[in-house]
N, C-alpha and C. Protein backbone atom coordinates (compact mmCIF):
# COMPACT_ATOMS: atom_id res chain seq x y z
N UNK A 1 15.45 -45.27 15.83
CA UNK A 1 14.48 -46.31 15.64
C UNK A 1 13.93 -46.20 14.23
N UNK A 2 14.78 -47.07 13.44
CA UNK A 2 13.70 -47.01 12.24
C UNK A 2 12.75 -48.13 11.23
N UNK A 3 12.28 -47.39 10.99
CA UNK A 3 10.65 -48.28 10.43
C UNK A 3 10.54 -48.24 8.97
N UNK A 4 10.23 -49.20 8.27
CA UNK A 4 9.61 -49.23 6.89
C UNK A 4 8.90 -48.22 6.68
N UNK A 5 8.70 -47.84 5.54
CA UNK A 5 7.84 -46.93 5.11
C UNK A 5 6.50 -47.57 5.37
N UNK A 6 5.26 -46.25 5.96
CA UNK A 6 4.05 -46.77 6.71
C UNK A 6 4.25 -47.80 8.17
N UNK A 7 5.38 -48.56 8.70
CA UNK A 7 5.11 -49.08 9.01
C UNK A 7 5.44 -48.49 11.04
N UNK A 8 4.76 -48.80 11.84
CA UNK A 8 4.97 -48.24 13.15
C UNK A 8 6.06 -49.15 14.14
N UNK A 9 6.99 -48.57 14.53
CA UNK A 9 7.37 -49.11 15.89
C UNK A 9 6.51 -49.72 17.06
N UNK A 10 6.95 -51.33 17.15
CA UNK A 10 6.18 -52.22 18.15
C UNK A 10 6.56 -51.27 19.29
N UNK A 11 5.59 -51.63 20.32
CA UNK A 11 5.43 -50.90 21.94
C UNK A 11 6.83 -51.30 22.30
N UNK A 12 7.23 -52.76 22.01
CA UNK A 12 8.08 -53.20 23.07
C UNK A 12 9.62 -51.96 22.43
N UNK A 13 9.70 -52.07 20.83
CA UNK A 13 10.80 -50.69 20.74
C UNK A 13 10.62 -49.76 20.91
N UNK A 14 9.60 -49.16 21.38
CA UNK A 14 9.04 -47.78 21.95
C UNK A 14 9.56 -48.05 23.38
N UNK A 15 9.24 -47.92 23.89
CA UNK A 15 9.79 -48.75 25.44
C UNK A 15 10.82 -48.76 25.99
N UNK A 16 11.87 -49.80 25.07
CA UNK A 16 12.85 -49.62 24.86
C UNK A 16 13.68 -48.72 24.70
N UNK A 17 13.25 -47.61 24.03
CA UNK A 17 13.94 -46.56 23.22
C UNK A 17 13.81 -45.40 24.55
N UNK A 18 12.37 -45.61 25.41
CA UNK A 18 12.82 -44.42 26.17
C UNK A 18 13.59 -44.69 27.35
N UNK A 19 14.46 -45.37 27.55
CA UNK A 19 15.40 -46.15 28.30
C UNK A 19 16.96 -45.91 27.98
N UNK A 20 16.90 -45.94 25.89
CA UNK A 20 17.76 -46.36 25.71
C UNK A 20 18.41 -47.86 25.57
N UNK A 21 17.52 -48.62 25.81
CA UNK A 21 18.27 -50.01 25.81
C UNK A 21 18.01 -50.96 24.81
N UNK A 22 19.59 -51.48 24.44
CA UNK A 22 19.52 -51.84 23.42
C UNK A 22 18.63 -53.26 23.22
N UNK A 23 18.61 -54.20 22.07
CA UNK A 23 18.06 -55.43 22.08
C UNK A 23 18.26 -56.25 23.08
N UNK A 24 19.85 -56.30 23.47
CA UNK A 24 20.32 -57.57 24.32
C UNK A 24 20.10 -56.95 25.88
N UNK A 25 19.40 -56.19 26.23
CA UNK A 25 19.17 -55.50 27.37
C UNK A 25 19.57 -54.15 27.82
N UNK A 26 19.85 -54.12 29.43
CA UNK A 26 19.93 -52.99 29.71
C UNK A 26 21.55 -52.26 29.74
N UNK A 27 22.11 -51.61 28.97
CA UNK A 27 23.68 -51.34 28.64
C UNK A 27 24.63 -50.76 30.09
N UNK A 28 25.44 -50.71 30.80
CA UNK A 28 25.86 -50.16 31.06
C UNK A 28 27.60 -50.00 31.09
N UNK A 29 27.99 -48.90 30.73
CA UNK A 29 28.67 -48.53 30.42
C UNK A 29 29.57 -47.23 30.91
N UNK A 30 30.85 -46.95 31.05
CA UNK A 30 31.36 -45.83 31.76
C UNK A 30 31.18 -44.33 31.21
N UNK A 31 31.28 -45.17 29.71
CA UNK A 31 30.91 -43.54 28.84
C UNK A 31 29.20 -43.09 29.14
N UNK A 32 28.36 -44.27 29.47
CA UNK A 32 27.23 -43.85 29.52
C UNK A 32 27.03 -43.23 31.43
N UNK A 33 27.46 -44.21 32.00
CA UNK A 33 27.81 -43.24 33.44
C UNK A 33 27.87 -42.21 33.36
N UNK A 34 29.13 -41.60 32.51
CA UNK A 34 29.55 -40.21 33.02
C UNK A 34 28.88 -39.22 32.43
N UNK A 35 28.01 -39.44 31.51
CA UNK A 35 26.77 -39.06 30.80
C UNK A 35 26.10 -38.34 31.41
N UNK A 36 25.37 -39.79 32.08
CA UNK A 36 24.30 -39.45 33.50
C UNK A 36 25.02 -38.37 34.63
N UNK A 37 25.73 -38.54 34.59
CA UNK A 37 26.49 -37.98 35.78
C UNK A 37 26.27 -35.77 35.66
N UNK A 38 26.87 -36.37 33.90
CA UNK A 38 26.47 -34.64 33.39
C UNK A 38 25.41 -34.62 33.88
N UNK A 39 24.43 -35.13 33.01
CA UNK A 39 23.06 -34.90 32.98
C UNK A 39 22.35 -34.30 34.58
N UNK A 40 22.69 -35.12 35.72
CA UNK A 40 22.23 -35.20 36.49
C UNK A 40 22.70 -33.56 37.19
N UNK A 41 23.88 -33.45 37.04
CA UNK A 41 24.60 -31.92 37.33
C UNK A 41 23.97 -31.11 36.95
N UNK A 42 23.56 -31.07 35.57
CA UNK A 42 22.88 -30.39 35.20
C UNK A 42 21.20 -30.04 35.58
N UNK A 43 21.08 -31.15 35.59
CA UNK A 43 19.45 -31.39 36.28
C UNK A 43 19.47 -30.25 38.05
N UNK A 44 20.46 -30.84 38.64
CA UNK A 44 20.55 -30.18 39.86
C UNK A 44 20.33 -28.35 39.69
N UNK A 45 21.11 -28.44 38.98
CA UNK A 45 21.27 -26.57 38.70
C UNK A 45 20.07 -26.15 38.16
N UNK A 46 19.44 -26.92 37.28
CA UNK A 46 18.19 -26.23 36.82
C UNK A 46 16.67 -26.30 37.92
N UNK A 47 17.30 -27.05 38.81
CA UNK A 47 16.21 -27.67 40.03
C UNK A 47 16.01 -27.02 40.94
N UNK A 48 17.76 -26.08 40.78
CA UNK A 48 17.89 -24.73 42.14
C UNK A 48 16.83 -23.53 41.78
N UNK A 49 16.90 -23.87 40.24
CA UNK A 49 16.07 -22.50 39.89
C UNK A 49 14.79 -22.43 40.02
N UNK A 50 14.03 -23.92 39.81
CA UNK A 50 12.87 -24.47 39.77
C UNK A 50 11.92 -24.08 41.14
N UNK A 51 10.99 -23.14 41.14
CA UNK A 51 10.36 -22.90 42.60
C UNK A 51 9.32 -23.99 43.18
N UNK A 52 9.03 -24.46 41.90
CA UNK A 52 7.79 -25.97 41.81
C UNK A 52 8.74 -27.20 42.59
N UNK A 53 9.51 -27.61 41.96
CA UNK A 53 11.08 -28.36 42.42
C UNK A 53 11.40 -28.11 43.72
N UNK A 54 11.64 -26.82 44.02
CA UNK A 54 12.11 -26.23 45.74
C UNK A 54 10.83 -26.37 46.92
N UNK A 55 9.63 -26.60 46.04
CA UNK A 55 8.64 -26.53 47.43
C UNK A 55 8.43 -27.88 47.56
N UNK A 56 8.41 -29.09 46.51
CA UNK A 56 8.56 -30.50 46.60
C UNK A 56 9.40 -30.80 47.70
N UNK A 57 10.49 -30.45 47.59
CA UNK A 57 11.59 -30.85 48.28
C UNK A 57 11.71 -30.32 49.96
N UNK A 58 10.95 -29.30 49.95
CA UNK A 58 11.24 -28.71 51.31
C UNK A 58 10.21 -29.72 52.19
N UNK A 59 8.92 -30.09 51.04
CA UNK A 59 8.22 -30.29 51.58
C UNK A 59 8.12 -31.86 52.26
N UNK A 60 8.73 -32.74 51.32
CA UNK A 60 9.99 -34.08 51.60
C UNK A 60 10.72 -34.14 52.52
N UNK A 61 11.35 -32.93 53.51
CA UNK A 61 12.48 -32.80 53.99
C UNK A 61 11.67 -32.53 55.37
N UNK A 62 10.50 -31.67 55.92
CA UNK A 62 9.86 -31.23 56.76
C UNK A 62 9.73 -32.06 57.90
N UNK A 63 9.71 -32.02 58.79
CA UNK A 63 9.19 -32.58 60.21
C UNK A 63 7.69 -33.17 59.79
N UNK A 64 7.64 -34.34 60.00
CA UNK A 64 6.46 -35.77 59.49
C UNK A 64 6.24 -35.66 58.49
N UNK A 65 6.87 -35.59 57.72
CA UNK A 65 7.16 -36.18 56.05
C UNK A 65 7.89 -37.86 55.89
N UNK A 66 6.61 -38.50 54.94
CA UNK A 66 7.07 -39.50 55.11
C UNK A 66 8.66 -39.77 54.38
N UNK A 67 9.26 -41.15 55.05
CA UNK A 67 10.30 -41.40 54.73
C UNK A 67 11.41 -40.00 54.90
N UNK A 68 11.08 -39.38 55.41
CA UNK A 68 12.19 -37.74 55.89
C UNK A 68 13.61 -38.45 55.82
N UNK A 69 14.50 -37.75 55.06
CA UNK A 69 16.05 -38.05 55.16
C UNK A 69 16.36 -39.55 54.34
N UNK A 70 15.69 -39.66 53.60
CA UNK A 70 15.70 -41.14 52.19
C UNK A 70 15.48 -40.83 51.21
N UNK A 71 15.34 -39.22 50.97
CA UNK A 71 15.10 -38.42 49.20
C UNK A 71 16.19 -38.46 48.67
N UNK A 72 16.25 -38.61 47.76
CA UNK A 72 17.72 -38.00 46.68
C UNK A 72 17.16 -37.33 45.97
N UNK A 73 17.37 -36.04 45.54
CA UNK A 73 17.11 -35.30 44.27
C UNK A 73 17.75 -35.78 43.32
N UNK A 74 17.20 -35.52 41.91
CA UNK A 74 17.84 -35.40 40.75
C UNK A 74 18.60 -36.78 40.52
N UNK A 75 17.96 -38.47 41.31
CA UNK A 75 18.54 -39.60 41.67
C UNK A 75 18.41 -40.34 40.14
N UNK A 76 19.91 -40.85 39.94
CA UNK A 76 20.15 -41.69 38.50
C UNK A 76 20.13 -43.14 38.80
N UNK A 77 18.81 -43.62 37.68
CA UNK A 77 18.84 -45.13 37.83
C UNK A 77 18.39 -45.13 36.62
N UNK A 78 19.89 -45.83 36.29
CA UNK A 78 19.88 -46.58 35.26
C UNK A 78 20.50 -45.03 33.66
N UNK A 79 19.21 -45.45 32.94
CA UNK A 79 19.09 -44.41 31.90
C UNK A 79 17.87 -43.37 32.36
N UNK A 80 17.43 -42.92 33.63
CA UNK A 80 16.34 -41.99 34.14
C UNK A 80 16.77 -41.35 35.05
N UNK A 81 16.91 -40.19 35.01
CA UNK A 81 17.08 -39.35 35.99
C UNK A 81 15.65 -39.09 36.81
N UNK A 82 15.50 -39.51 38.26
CA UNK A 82 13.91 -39.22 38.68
C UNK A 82 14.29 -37.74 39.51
N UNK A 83 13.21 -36.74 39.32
CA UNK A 83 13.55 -35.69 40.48
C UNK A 83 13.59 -35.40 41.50
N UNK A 84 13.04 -36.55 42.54
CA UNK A 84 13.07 -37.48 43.37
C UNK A 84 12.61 -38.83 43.74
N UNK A 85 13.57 -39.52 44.46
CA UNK A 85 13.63 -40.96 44.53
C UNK A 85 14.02 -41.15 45.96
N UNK A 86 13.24 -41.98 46.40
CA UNK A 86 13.23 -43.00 48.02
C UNK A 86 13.75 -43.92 47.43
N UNK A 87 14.51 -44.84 47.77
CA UNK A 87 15.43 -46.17 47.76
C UNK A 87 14.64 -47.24 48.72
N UNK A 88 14.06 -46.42 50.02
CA UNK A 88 13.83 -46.87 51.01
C UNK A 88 11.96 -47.74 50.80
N UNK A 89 11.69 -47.10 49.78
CA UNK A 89 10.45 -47.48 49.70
C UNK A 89 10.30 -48.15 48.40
N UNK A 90 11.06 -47.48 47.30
CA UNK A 90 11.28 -47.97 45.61
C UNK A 90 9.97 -47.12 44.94
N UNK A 91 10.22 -45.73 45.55
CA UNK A 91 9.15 -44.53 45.43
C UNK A 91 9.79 -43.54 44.47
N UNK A 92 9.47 -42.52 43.14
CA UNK A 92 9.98 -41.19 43.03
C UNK A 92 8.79 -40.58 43.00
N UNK A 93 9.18 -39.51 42.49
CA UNK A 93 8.09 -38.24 42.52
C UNK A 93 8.36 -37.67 41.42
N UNK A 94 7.88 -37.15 40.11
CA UNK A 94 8.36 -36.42 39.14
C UNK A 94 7.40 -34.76 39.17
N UNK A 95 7.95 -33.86 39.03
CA UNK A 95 7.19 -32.54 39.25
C UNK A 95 7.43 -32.34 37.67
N UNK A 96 6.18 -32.45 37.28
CA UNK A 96 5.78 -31.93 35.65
C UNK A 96 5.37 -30.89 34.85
N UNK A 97 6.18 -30.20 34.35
CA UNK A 97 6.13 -28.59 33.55
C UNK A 97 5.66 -29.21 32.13
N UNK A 98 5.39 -27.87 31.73
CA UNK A 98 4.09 -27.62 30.33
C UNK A 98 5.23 -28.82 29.39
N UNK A 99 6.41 -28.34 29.72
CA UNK A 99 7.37 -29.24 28.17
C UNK A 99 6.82 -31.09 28.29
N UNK A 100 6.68 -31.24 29.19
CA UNK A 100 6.25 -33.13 29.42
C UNK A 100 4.76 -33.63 28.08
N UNK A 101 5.69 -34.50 27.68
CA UNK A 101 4.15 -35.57 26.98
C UNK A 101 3.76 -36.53 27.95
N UNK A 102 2.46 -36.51 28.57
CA UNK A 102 1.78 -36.85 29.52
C UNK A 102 1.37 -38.25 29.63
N UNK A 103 1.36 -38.99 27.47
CA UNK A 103 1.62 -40.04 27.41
C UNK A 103 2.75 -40.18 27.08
N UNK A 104 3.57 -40.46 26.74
CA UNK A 104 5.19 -40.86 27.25
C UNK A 104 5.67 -40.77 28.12
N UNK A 105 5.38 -39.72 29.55
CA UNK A 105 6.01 -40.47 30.29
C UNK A 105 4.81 -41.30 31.13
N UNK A 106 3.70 -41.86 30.87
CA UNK A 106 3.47 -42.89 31.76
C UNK A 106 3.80 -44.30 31.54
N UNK A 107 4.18 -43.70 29.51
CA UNK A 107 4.10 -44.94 28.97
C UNK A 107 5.86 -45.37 29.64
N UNK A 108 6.54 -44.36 29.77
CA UNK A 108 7.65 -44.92 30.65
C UNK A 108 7.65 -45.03 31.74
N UNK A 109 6.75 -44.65 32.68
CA UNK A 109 6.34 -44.93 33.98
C UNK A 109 5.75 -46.84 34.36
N UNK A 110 5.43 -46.40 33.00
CA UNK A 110 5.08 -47.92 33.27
C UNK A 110 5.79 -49.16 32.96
N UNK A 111 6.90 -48.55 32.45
CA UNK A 111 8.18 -49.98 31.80
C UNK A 111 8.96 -49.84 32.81
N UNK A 112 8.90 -48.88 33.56
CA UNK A 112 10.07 -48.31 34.68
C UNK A 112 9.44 -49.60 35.73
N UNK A 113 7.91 -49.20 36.25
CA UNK A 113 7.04 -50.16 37.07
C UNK A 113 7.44 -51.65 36.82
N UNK A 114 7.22 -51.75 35.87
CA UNK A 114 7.39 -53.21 35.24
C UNK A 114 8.78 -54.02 35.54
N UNK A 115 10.07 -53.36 34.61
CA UNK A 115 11.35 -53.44 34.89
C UNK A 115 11.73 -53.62 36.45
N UNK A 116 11.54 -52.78 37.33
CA UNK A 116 12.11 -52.41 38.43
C UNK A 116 11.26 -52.59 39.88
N UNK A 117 9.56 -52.35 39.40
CA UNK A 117 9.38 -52.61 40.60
C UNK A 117 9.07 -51.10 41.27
N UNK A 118 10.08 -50.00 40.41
CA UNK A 118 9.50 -48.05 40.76
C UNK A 118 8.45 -47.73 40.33
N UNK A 119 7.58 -47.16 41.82
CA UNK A 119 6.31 -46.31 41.24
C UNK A 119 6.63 -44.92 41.36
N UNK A 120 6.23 -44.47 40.43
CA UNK A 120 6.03 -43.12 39.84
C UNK A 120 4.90 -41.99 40.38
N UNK A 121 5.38 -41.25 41.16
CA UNK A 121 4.43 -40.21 41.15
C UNK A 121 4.15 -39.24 40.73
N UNK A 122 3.13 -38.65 39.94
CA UNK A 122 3.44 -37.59 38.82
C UNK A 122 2.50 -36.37 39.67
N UNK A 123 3.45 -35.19 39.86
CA UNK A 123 2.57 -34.06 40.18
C UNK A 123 2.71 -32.96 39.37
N UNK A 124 1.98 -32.23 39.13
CA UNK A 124 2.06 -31.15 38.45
C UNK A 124 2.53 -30.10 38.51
N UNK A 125 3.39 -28.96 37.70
CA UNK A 125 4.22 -27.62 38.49
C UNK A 125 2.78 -27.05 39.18
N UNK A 126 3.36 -26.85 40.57
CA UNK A 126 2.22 -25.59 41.76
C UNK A 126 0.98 -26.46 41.81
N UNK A 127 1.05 -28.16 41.33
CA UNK A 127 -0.38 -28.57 42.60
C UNK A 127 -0.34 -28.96 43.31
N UNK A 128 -0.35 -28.09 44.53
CA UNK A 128 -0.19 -28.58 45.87
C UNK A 128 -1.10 -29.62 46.07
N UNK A 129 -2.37 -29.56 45.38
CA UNK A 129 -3.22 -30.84 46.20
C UNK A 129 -2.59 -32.56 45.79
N UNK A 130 -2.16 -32.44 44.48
CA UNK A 130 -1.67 -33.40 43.96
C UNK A 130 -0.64 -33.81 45.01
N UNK A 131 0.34 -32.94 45.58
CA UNK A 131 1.32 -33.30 46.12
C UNK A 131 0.64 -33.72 47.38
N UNK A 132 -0.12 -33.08 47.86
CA UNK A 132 -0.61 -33.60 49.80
C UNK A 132 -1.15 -34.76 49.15
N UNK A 133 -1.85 -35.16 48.25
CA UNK A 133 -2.50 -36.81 48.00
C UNK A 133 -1.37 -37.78 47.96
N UNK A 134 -0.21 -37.38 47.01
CA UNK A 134 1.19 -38.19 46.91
C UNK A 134 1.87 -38.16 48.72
N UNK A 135 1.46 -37.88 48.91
CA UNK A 135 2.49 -37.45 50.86
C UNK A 135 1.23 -37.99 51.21
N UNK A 136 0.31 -38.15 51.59
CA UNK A 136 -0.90 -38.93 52.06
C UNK A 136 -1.18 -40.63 51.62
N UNK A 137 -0.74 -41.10 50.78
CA UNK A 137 0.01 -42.12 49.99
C UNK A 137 0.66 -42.84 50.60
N UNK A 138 1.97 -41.87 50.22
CA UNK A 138 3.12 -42.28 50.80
C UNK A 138 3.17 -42.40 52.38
N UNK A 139 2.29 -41.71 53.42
CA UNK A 139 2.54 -41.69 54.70
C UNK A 139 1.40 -43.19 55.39
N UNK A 140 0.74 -43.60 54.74
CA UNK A 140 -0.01 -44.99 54.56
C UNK A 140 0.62 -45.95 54.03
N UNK A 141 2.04 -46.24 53.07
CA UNK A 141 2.58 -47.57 52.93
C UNK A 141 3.61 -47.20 54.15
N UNK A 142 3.93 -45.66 54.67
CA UNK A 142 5.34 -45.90 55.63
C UNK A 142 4.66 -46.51 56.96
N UNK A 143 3.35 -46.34 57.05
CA UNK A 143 2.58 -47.02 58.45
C UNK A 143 2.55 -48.21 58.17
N UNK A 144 2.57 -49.11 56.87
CA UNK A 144 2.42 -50.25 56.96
C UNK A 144 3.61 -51.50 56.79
N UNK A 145 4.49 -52.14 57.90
CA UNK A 145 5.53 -53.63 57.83
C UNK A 145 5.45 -53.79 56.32
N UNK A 146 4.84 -54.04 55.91
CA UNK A 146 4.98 -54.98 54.78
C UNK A 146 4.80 -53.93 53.14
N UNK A 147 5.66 -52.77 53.37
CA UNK A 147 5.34 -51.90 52.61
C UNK A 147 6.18 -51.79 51.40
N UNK A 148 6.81 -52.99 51.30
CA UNK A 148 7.88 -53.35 50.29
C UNK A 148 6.85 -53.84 49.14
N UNK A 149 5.71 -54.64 49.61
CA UNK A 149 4.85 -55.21 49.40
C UNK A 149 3.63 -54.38 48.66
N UNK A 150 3.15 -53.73 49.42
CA UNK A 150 1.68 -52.55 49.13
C UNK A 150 2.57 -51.63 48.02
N UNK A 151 4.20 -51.23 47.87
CA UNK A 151 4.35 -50.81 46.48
C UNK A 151 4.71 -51.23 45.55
N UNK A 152 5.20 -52.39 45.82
CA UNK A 152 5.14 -53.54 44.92
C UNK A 152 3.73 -53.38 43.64
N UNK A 153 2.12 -53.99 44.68
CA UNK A 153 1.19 -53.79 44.45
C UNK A 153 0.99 -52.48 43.65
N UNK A 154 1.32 -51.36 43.83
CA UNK A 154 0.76 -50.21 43.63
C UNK A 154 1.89 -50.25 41.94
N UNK A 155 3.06 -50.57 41.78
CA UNK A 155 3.76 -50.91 40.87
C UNK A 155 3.28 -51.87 39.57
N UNK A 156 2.55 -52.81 40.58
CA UNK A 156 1.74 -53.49 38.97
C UNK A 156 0.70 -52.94 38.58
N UNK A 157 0.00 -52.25 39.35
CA UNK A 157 -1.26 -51.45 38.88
C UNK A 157 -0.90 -50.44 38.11
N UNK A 158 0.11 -49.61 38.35
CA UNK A 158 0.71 -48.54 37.54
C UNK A 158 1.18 -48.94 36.00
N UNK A 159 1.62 -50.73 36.21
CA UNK A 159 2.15 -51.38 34.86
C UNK A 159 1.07 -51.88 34.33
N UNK A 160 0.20 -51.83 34.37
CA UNK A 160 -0.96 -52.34 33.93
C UNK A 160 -1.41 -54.28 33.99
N UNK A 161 -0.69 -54.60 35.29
CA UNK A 161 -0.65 -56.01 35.73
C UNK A 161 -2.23 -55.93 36.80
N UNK A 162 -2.76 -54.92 36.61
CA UNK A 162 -4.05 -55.46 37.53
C UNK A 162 -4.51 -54.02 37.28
N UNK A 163 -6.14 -53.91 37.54
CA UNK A 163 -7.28 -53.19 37.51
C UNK A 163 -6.85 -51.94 37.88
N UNK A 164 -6.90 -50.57 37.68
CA UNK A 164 -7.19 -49.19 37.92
C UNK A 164 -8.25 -48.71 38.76
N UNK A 165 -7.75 -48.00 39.80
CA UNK A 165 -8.83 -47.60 40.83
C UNK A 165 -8.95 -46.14 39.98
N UNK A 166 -9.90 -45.91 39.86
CA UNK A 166 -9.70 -44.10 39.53
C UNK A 166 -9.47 -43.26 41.04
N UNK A 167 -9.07 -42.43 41.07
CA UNK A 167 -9.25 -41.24 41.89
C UNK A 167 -7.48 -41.75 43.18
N UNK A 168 -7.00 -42.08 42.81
CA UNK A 168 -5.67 -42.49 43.52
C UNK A 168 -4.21 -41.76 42.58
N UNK A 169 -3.73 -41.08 43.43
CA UNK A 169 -2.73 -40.32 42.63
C UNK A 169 -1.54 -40.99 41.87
N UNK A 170 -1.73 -42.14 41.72
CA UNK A 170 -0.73 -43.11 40.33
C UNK A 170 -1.94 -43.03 39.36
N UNK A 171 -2.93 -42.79 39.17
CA UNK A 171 -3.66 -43.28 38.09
C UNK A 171 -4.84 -42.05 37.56
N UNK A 172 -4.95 -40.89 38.37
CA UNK A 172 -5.78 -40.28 38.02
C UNK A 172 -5.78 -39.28 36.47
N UNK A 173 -6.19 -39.48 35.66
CA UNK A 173 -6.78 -38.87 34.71
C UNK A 173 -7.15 -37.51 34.51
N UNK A 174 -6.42 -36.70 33.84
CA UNK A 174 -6.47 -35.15 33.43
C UNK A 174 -6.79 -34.94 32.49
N UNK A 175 -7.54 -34.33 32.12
CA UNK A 175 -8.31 -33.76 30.38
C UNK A 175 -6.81 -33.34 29.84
């Protein structure tokens, strides 16, 4: 991405760029497939090692966990690998270590929202409370018919298409 001297990259090529996609949209391609495909291999193996990663997942997988048996780990859409993803709901979960910029990825959380319609749940490595609020969440749109709908909703709020509740685990605020 480059810029005049002094001059900054618009949001919309920021955006863009953490996607990968070019001007004329979203690319896909076989060389870029098999890319992802590494990537994602790779992601897996480093996920086995991950103990933050392994208690997410067990905890996804458990007897009354919502949506139980609709996780994919390490699930590729598009140019994003999420570390887990429901299909069933248009839900992931990202478990976040010290290396993450906290604004970049919401600021891609939120083109992801926008684009697609995926809400993003961001928990932190070892906070369990974060995670029972995200599974407390999630176990309130799986009680509700029309839950295609309520994350829909929860998707534009995350994109910044309507008002911020504070204290709801898409939006809460960390020093």
């Amino acid at each position: 991405m480059s810029t005049g001297a002094g001059q900054q990259p618009s949001k919309r090529k920021v955006l863009r760029a953490f996607a990968g996609e070019s001007l004329w949209g979203w690319p896909t391609t076989s060389e870029r497939a098999t890319k992802m495909r590494e990537y994602q291999a790779s992601n897996l193996e480093l996920a086995e090692r991950n103990p933050h990663e392994q208690r997410v997942w067990r905890r996804l997988n458990q007897k009354g966990a919502p949506f139980r048996g609709h996780w994919k780990q390490q699930y590729v859409w598009g140019h994003r690998i999420f570390d887990f993803y429901c299909n069933q709901v248009g839900a992931a979960i990202e478990v976040d270590g010290a290396t993450h910029d906290r604004e970049r990825d919401l600021a891609q959380d939120r083109w992801h929202a926008r684009r697609s319609g995926i809400i993003t749940f961001r928990v932190p490595n070892g906070d369990d409370r974060k995670l029972e609020r995200v599974l407390l969440v999630l176990r309130r749109i799986a009680r509700r018919k029309e839950r295609k709908r309520m994350i829909l909703a929860l998707a534009k709020r995350q994109a910044g298409f309507a008002p911020l509740r504070t204290g709801s685990p898409t939006t809460e605020q960390q020093p």
